[in-house]
PDB file of N, CA and C in Angstrom:
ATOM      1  N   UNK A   1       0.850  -1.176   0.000  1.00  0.00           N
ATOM      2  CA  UNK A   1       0.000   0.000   0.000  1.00  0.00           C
ATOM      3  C   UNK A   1       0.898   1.243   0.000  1.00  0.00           C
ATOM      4  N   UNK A   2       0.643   2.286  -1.059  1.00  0.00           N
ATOM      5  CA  UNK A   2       1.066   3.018  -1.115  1.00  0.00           C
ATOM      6  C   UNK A   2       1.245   4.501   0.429  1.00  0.00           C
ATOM      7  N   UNK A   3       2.093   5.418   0.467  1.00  0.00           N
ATOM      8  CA  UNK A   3       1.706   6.530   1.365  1.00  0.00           C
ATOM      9  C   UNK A   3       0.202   6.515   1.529  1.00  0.00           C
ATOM     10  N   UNK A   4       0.355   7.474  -0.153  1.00  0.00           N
ATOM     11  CA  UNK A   4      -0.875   7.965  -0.367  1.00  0.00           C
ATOM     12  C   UNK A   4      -2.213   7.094   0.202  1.00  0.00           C
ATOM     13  N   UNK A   5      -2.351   5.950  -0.493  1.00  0.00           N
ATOM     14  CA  UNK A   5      -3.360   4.340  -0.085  1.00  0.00           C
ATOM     15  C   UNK A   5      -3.083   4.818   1.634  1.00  0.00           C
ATOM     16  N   UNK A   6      -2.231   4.868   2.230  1.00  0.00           N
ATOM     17  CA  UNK A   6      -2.347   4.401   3.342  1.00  0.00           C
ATOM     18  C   UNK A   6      -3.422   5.704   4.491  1.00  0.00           C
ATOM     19  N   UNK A   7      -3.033   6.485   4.291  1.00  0.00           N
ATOM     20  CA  UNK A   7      -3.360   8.213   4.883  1.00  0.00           C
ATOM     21  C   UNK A   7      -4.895   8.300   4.461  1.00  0.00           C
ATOM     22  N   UNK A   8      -4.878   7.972   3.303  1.00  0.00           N
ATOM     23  CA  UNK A   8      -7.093   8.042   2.249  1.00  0.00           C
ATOM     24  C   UNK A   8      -7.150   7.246   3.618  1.00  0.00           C
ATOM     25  N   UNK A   9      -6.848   6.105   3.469  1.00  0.00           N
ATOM     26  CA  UNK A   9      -8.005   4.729   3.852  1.00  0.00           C
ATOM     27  C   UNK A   9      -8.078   4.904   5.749  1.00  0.00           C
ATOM     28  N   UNK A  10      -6.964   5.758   6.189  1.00  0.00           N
ATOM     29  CA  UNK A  10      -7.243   6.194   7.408  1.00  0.00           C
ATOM     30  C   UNK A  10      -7.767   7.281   8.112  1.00  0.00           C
ATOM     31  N   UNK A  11      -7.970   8.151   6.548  1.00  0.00           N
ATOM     32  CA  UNK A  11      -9.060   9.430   7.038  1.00  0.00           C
ATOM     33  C   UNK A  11     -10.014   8.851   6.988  1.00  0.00           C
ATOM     34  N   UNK A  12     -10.521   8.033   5.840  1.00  0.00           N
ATOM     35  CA  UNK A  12     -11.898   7.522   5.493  1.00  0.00           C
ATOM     36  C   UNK A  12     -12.401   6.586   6.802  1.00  0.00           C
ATOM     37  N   UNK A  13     -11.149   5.638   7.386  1.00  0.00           N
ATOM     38  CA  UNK A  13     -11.996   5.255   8.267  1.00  0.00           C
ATOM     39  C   UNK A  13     -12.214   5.686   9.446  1.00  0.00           C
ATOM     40  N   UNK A  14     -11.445   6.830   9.840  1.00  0.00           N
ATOM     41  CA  UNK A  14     -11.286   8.121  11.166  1.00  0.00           C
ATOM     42  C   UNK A  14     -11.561   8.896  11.544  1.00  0.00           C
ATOM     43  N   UNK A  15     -12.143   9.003  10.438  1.00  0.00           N
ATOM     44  CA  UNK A  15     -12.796  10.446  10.294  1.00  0.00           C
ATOM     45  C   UNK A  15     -14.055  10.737   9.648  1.00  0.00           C
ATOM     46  N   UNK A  16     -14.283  10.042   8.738  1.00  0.00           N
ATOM     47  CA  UNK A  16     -14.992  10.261   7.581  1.00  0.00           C
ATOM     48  C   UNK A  16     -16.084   8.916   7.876  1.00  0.00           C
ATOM     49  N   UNK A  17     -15.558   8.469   8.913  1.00  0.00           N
ATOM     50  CA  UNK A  17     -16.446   6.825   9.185  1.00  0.00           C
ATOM     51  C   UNK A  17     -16.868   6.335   7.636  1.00  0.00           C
ATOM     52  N   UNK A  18     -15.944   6.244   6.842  1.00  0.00           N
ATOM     53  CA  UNK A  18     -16.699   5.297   5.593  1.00  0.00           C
ATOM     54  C   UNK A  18     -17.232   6.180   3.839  1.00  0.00           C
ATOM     55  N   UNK A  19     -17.460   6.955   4.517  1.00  0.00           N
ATOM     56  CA  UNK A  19     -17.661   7.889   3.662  1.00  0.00           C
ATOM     57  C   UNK A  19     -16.604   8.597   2.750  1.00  0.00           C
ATOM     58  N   UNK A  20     -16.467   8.251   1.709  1.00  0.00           N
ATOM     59  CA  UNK A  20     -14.898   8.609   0.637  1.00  0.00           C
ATOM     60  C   UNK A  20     -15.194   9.711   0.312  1.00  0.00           C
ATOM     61  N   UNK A  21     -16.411   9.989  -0.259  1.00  0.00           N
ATOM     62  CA  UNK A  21     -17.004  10.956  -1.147  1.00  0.00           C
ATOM     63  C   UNK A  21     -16.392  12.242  -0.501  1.00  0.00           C
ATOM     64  N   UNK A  22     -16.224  12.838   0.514  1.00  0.00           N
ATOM     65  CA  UNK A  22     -15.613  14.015   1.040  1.00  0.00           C
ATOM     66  C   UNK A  22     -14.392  13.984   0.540  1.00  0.00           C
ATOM     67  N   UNK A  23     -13.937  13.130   0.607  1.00  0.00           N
ATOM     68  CA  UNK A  23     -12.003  13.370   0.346  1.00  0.00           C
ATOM     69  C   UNK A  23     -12.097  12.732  -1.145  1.00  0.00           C
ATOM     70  N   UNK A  24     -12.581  13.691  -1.816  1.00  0.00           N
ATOM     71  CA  UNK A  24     -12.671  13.688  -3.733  1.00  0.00           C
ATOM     72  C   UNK A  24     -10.991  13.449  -4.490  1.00  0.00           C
ATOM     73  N   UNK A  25      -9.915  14.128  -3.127  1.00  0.00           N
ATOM     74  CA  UNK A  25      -8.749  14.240  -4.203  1.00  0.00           C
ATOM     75  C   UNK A  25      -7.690  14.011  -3.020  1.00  0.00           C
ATOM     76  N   UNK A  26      -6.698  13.924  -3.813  1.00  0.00           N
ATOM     77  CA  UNK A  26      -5.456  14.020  -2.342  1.00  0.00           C
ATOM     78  C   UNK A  26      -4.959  15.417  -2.233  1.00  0.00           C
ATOM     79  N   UNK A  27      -5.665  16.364  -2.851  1.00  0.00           N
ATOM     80  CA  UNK A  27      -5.472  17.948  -2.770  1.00  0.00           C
ATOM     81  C   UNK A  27      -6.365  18.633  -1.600  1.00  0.00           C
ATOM     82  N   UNK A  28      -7.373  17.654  -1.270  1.00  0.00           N
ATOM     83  CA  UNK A  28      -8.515  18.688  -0.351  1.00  0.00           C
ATOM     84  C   UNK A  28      -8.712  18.777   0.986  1.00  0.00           C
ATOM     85  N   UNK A  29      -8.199  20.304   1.235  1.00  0.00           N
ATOM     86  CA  UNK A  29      -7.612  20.361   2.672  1.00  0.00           C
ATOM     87  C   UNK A  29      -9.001  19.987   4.082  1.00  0.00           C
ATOM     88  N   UNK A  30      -7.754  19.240   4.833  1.00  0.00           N
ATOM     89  CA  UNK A  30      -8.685  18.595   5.798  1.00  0.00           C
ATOM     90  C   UNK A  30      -9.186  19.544   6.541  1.00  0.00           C
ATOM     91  N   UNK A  31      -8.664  20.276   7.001  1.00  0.00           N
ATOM     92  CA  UNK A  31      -8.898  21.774   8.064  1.00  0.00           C
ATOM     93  C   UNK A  31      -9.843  22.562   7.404  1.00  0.00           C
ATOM     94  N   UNK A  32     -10.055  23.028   5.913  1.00  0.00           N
ATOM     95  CA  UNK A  32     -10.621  23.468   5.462  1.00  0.00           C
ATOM     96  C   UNK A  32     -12.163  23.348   5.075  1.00  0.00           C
ATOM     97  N   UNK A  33     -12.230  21.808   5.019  1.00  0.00           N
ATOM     98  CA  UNK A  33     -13.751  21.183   4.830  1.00  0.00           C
ATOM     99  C   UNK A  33     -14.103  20.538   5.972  1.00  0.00           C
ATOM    100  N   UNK A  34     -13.456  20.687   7.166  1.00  0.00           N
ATOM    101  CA  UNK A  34     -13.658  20.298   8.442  1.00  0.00           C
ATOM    102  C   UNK A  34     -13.888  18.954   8.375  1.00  0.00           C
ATOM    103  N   UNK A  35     -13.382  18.358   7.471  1.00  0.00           N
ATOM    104  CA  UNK A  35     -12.882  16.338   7.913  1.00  0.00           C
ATOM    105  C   UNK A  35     -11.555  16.475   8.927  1.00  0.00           C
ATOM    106  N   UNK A  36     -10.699  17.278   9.738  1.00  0.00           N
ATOM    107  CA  UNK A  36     -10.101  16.790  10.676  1.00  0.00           C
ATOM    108  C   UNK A  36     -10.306  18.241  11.391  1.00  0.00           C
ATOM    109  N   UNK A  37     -10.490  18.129  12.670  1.00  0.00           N
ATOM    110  CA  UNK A  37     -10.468  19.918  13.833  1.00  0.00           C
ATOM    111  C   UNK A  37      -9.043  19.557  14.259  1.00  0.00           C
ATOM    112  N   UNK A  38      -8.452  20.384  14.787  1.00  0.00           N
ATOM    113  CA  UNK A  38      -7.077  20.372  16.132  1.00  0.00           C
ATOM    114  C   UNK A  38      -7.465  19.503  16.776  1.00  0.00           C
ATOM    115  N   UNK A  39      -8.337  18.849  17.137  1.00  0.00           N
ATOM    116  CA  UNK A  39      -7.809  17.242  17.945  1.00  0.00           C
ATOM    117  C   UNK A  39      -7.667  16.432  17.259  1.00  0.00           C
ATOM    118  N   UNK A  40      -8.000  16.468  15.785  1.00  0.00           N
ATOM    119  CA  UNK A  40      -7.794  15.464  15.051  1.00  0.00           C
ATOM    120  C   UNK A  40      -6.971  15.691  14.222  1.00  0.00           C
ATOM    121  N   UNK A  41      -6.385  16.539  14.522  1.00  0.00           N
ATOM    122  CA  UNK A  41      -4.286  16.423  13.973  1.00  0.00           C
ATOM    123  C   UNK A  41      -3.735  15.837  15.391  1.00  0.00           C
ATOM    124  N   UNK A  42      -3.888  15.588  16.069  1.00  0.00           N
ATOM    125  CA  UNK A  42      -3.199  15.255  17.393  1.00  0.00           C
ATOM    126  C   UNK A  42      -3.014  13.885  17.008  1.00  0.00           C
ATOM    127  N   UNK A  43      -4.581  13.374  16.840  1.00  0.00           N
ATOM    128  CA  UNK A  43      -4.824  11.941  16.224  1.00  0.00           C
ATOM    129  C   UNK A  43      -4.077  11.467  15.161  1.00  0.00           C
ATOM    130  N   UNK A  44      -4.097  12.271  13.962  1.00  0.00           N
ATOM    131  CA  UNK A  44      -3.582  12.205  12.223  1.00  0.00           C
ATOM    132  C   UNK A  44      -1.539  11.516  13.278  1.00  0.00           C
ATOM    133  N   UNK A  45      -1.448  12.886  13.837  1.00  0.00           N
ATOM    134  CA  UNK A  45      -0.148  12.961  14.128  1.00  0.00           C
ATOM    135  C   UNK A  45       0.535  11.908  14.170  1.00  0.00           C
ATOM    136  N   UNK A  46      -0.174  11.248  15.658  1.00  0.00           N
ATOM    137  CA  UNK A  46       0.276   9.888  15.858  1.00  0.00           C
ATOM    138  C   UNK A  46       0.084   8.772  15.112  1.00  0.00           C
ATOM    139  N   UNK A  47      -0.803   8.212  14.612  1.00  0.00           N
ATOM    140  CA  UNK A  47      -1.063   7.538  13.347  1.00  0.00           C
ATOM    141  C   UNK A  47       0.235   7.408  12.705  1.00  0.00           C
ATOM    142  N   UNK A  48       0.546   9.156  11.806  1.00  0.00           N
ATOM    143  CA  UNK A  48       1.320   8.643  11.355  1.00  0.00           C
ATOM    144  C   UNK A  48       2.824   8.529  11.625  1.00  0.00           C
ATOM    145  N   UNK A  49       3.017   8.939  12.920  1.00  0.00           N
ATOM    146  CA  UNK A  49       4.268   8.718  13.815  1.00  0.00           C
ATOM    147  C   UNK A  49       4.524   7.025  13.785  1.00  0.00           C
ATOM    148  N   UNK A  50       3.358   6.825  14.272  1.00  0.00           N
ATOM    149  CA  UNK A  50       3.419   4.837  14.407  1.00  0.00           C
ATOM    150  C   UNK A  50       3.699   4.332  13.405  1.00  0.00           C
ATOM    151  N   UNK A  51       2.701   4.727  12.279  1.00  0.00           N
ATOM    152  CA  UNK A  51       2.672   4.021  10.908  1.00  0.00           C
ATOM    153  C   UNK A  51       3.965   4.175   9.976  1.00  0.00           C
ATOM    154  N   UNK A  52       4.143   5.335  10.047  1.00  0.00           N
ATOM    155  CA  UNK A  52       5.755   5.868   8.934  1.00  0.00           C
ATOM    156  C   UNK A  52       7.124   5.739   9.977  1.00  0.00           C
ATOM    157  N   UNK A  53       6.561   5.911  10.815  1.00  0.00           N
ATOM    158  CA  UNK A  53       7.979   5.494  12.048  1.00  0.00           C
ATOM    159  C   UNK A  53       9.060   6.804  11.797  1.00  0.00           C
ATOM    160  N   UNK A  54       8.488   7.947  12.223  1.00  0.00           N
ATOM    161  CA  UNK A  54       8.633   9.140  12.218  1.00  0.00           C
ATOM    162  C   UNK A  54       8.365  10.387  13.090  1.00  0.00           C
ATOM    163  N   UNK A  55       9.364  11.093  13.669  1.00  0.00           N
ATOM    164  CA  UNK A  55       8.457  11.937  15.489  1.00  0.00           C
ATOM    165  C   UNK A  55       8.317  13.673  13.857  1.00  0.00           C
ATOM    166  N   UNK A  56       7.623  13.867  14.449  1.00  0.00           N
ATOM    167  CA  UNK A  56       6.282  15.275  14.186  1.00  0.00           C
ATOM    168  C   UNK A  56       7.421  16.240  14.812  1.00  0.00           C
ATOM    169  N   UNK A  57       8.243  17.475  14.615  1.00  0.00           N
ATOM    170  CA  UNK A  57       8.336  18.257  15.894  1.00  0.00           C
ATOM    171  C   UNK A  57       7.285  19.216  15.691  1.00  0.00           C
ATOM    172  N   UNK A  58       7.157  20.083  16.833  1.00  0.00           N
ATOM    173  CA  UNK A  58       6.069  21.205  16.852  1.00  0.00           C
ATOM    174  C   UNK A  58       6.215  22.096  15.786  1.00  0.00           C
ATOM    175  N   UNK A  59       7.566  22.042  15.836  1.00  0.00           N
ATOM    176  CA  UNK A  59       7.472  23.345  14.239  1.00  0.00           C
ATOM    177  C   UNK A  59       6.979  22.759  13.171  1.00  0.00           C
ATOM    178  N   UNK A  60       7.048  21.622  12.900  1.00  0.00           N
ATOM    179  CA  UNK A  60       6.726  21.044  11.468  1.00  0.00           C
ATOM    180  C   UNK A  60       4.878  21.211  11.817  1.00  0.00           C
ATOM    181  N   UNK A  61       4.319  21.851  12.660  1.00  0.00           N
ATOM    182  CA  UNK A  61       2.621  21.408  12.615  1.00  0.00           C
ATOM    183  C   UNK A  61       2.473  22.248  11.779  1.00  0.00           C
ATOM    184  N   UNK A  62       2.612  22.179  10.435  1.00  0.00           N
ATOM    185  CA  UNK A  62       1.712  23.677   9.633  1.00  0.00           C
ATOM    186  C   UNK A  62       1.085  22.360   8.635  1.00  0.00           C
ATOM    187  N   UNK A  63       0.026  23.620   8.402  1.00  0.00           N
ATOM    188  CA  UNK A  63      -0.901  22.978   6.825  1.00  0.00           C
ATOM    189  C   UNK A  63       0.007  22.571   5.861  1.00  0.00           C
ATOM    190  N   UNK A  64       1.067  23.064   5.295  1.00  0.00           N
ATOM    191  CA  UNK A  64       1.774  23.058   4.207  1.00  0.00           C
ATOM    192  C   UNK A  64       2.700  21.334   4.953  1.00  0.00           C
ATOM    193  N   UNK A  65       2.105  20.871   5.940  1.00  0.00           N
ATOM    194  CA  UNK A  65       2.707  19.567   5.729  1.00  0.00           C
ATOM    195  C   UNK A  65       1.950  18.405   6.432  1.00  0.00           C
ATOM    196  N   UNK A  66       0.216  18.689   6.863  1.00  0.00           N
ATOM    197  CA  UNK A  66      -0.419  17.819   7.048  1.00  0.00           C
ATOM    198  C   UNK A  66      -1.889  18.127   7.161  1.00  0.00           C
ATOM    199  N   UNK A  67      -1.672  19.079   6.114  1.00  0.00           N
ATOM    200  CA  UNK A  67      -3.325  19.573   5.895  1.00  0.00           C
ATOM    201  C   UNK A  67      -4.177  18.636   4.217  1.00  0.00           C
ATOM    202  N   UNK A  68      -3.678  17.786   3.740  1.00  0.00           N
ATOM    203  CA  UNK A  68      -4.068  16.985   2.803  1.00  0.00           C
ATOM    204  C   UNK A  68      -3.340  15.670   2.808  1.00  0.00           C
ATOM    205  N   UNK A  69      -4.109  14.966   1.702  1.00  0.00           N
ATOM    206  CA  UNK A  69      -3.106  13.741   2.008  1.00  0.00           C
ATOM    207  C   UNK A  69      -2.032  14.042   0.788  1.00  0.00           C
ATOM    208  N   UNK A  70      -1.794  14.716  -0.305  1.00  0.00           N
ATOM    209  CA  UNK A  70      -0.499  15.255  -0.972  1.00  0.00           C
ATOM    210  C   UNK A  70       0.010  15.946   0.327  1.00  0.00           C
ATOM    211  N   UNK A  71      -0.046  16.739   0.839  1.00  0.00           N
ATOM    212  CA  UNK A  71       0.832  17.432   1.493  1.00  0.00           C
ATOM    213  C   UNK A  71       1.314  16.731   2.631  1.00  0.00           C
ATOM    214  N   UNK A  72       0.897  15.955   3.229  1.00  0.00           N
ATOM    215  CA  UNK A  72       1.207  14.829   4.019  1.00  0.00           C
ATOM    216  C   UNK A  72       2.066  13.188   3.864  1.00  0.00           C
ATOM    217  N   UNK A  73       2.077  12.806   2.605  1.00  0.00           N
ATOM    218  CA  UNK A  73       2.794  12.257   1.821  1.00  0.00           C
ATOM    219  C   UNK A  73       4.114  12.538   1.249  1.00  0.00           C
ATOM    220  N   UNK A  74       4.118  13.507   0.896  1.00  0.00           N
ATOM    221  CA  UNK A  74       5.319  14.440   0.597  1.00  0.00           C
ATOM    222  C   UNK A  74       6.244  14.476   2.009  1.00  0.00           C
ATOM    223  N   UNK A  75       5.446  15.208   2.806  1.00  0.00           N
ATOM    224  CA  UNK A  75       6.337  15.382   4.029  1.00  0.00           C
ATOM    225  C   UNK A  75       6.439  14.722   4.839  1.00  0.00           C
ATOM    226  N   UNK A  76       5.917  13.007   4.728  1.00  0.00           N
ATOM    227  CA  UNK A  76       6.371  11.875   5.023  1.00  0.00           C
ATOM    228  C   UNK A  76       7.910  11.490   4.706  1.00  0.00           C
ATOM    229  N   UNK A  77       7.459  11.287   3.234  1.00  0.00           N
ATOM    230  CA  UNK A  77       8.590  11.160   2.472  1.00  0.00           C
ATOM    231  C   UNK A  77      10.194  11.972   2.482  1.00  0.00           C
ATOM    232  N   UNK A  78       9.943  13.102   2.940  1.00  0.00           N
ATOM    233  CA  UNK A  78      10.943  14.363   3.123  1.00  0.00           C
ATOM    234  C   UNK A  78      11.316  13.458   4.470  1.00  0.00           C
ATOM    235  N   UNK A  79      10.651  13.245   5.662  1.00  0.00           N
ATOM    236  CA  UNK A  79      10.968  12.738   7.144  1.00  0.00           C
ATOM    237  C   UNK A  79      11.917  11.708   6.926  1.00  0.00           C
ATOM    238  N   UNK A  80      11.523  10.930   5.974  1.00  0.00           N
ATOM    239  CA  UNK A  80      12.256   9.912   5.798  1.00  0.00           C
ATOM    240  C   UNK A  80      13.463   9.719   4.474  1.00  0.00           C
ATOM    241  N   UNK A  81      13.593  10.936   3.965  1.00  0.00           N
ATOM    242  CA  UNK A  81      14.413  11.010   3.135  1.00  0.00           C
ATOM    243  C   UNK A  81      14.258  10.382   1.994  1.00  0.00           C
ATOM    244  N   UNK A  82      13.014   9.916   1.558  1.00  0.00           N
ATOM    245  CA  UNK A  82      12.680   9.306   0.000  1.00  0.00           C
ATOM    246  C   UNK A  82      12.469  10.500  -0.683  1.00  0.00           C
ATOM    247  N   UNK A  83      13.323  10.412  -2.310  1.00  0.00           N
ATOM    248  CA  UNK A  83      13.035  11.187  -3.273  1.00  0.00           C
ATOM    249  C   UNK A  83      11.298  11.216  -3.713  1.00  0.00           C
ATOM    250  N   UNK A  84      10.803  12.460  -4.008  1.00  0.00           N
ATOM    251  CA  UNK A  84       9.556  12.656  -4.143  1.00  0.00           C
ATOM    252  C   UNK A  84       8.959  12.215  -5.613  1.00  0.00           C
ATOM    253  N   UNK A  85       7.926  11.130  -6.072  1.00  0.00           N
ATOM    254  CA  UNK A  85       7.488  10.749  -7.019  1.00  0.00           C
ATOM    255  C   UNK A  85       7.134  11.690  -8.057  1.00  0.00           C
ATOM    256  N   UNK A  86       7.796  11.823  -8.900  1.00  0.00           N
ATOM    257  CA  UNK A  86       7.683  12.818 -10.239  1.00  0.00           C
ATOM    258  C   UNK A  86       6.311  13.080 -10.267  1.00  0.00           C
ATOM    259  N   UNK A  87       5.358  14.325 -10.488  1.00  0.00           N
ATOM    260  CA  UNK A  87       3.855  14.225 -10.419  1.00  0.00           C
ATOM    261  C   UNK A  87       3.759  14.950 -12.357  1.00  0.00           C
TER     262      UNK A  87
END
């Protein structure tokens, strides 16, 4: 399973209880259409601390690195030093 595969299928089931249809793209910000509030970056956080095997610091909390699942993927990938998939 891809990043990307992995982050969808755990908003959808975390948030979104099941429902895909909200998260139309890996562009559409979570904060923005209110599929995640500030407790549910706390949540996102750890998830993907466990899952990517990666610590969050406080400075890194901005939108521009876990407000979608592109932007969250990416800056997975940056955490862990994988070159970013040509788009």
């Amino acid at each position: 399973m891809s990043i990307e595969e992995s982050i969808r299928q755990h908003i959808i089931d975390n948030f979104l209880l099941g429902e895909s249809s909200r998260l139309a793209s890996d562009r559409v910000s979570f904060l923005d259409t209110g599929i995640i509030d500030s407790t549910g970056v706390l949540e996102l956080v750890m998830f993907v601390e466990e899952t990517f095997g990666i610590k969050i610091e406080d400075d890194e909390l901005l939108p521009e690195n876990l407000d979608s699942v592109e932007n969250l993927a990416d800056f997975i990938r940056r955490k862990q030093g994988v070159q970013q998939p040509t788009k």
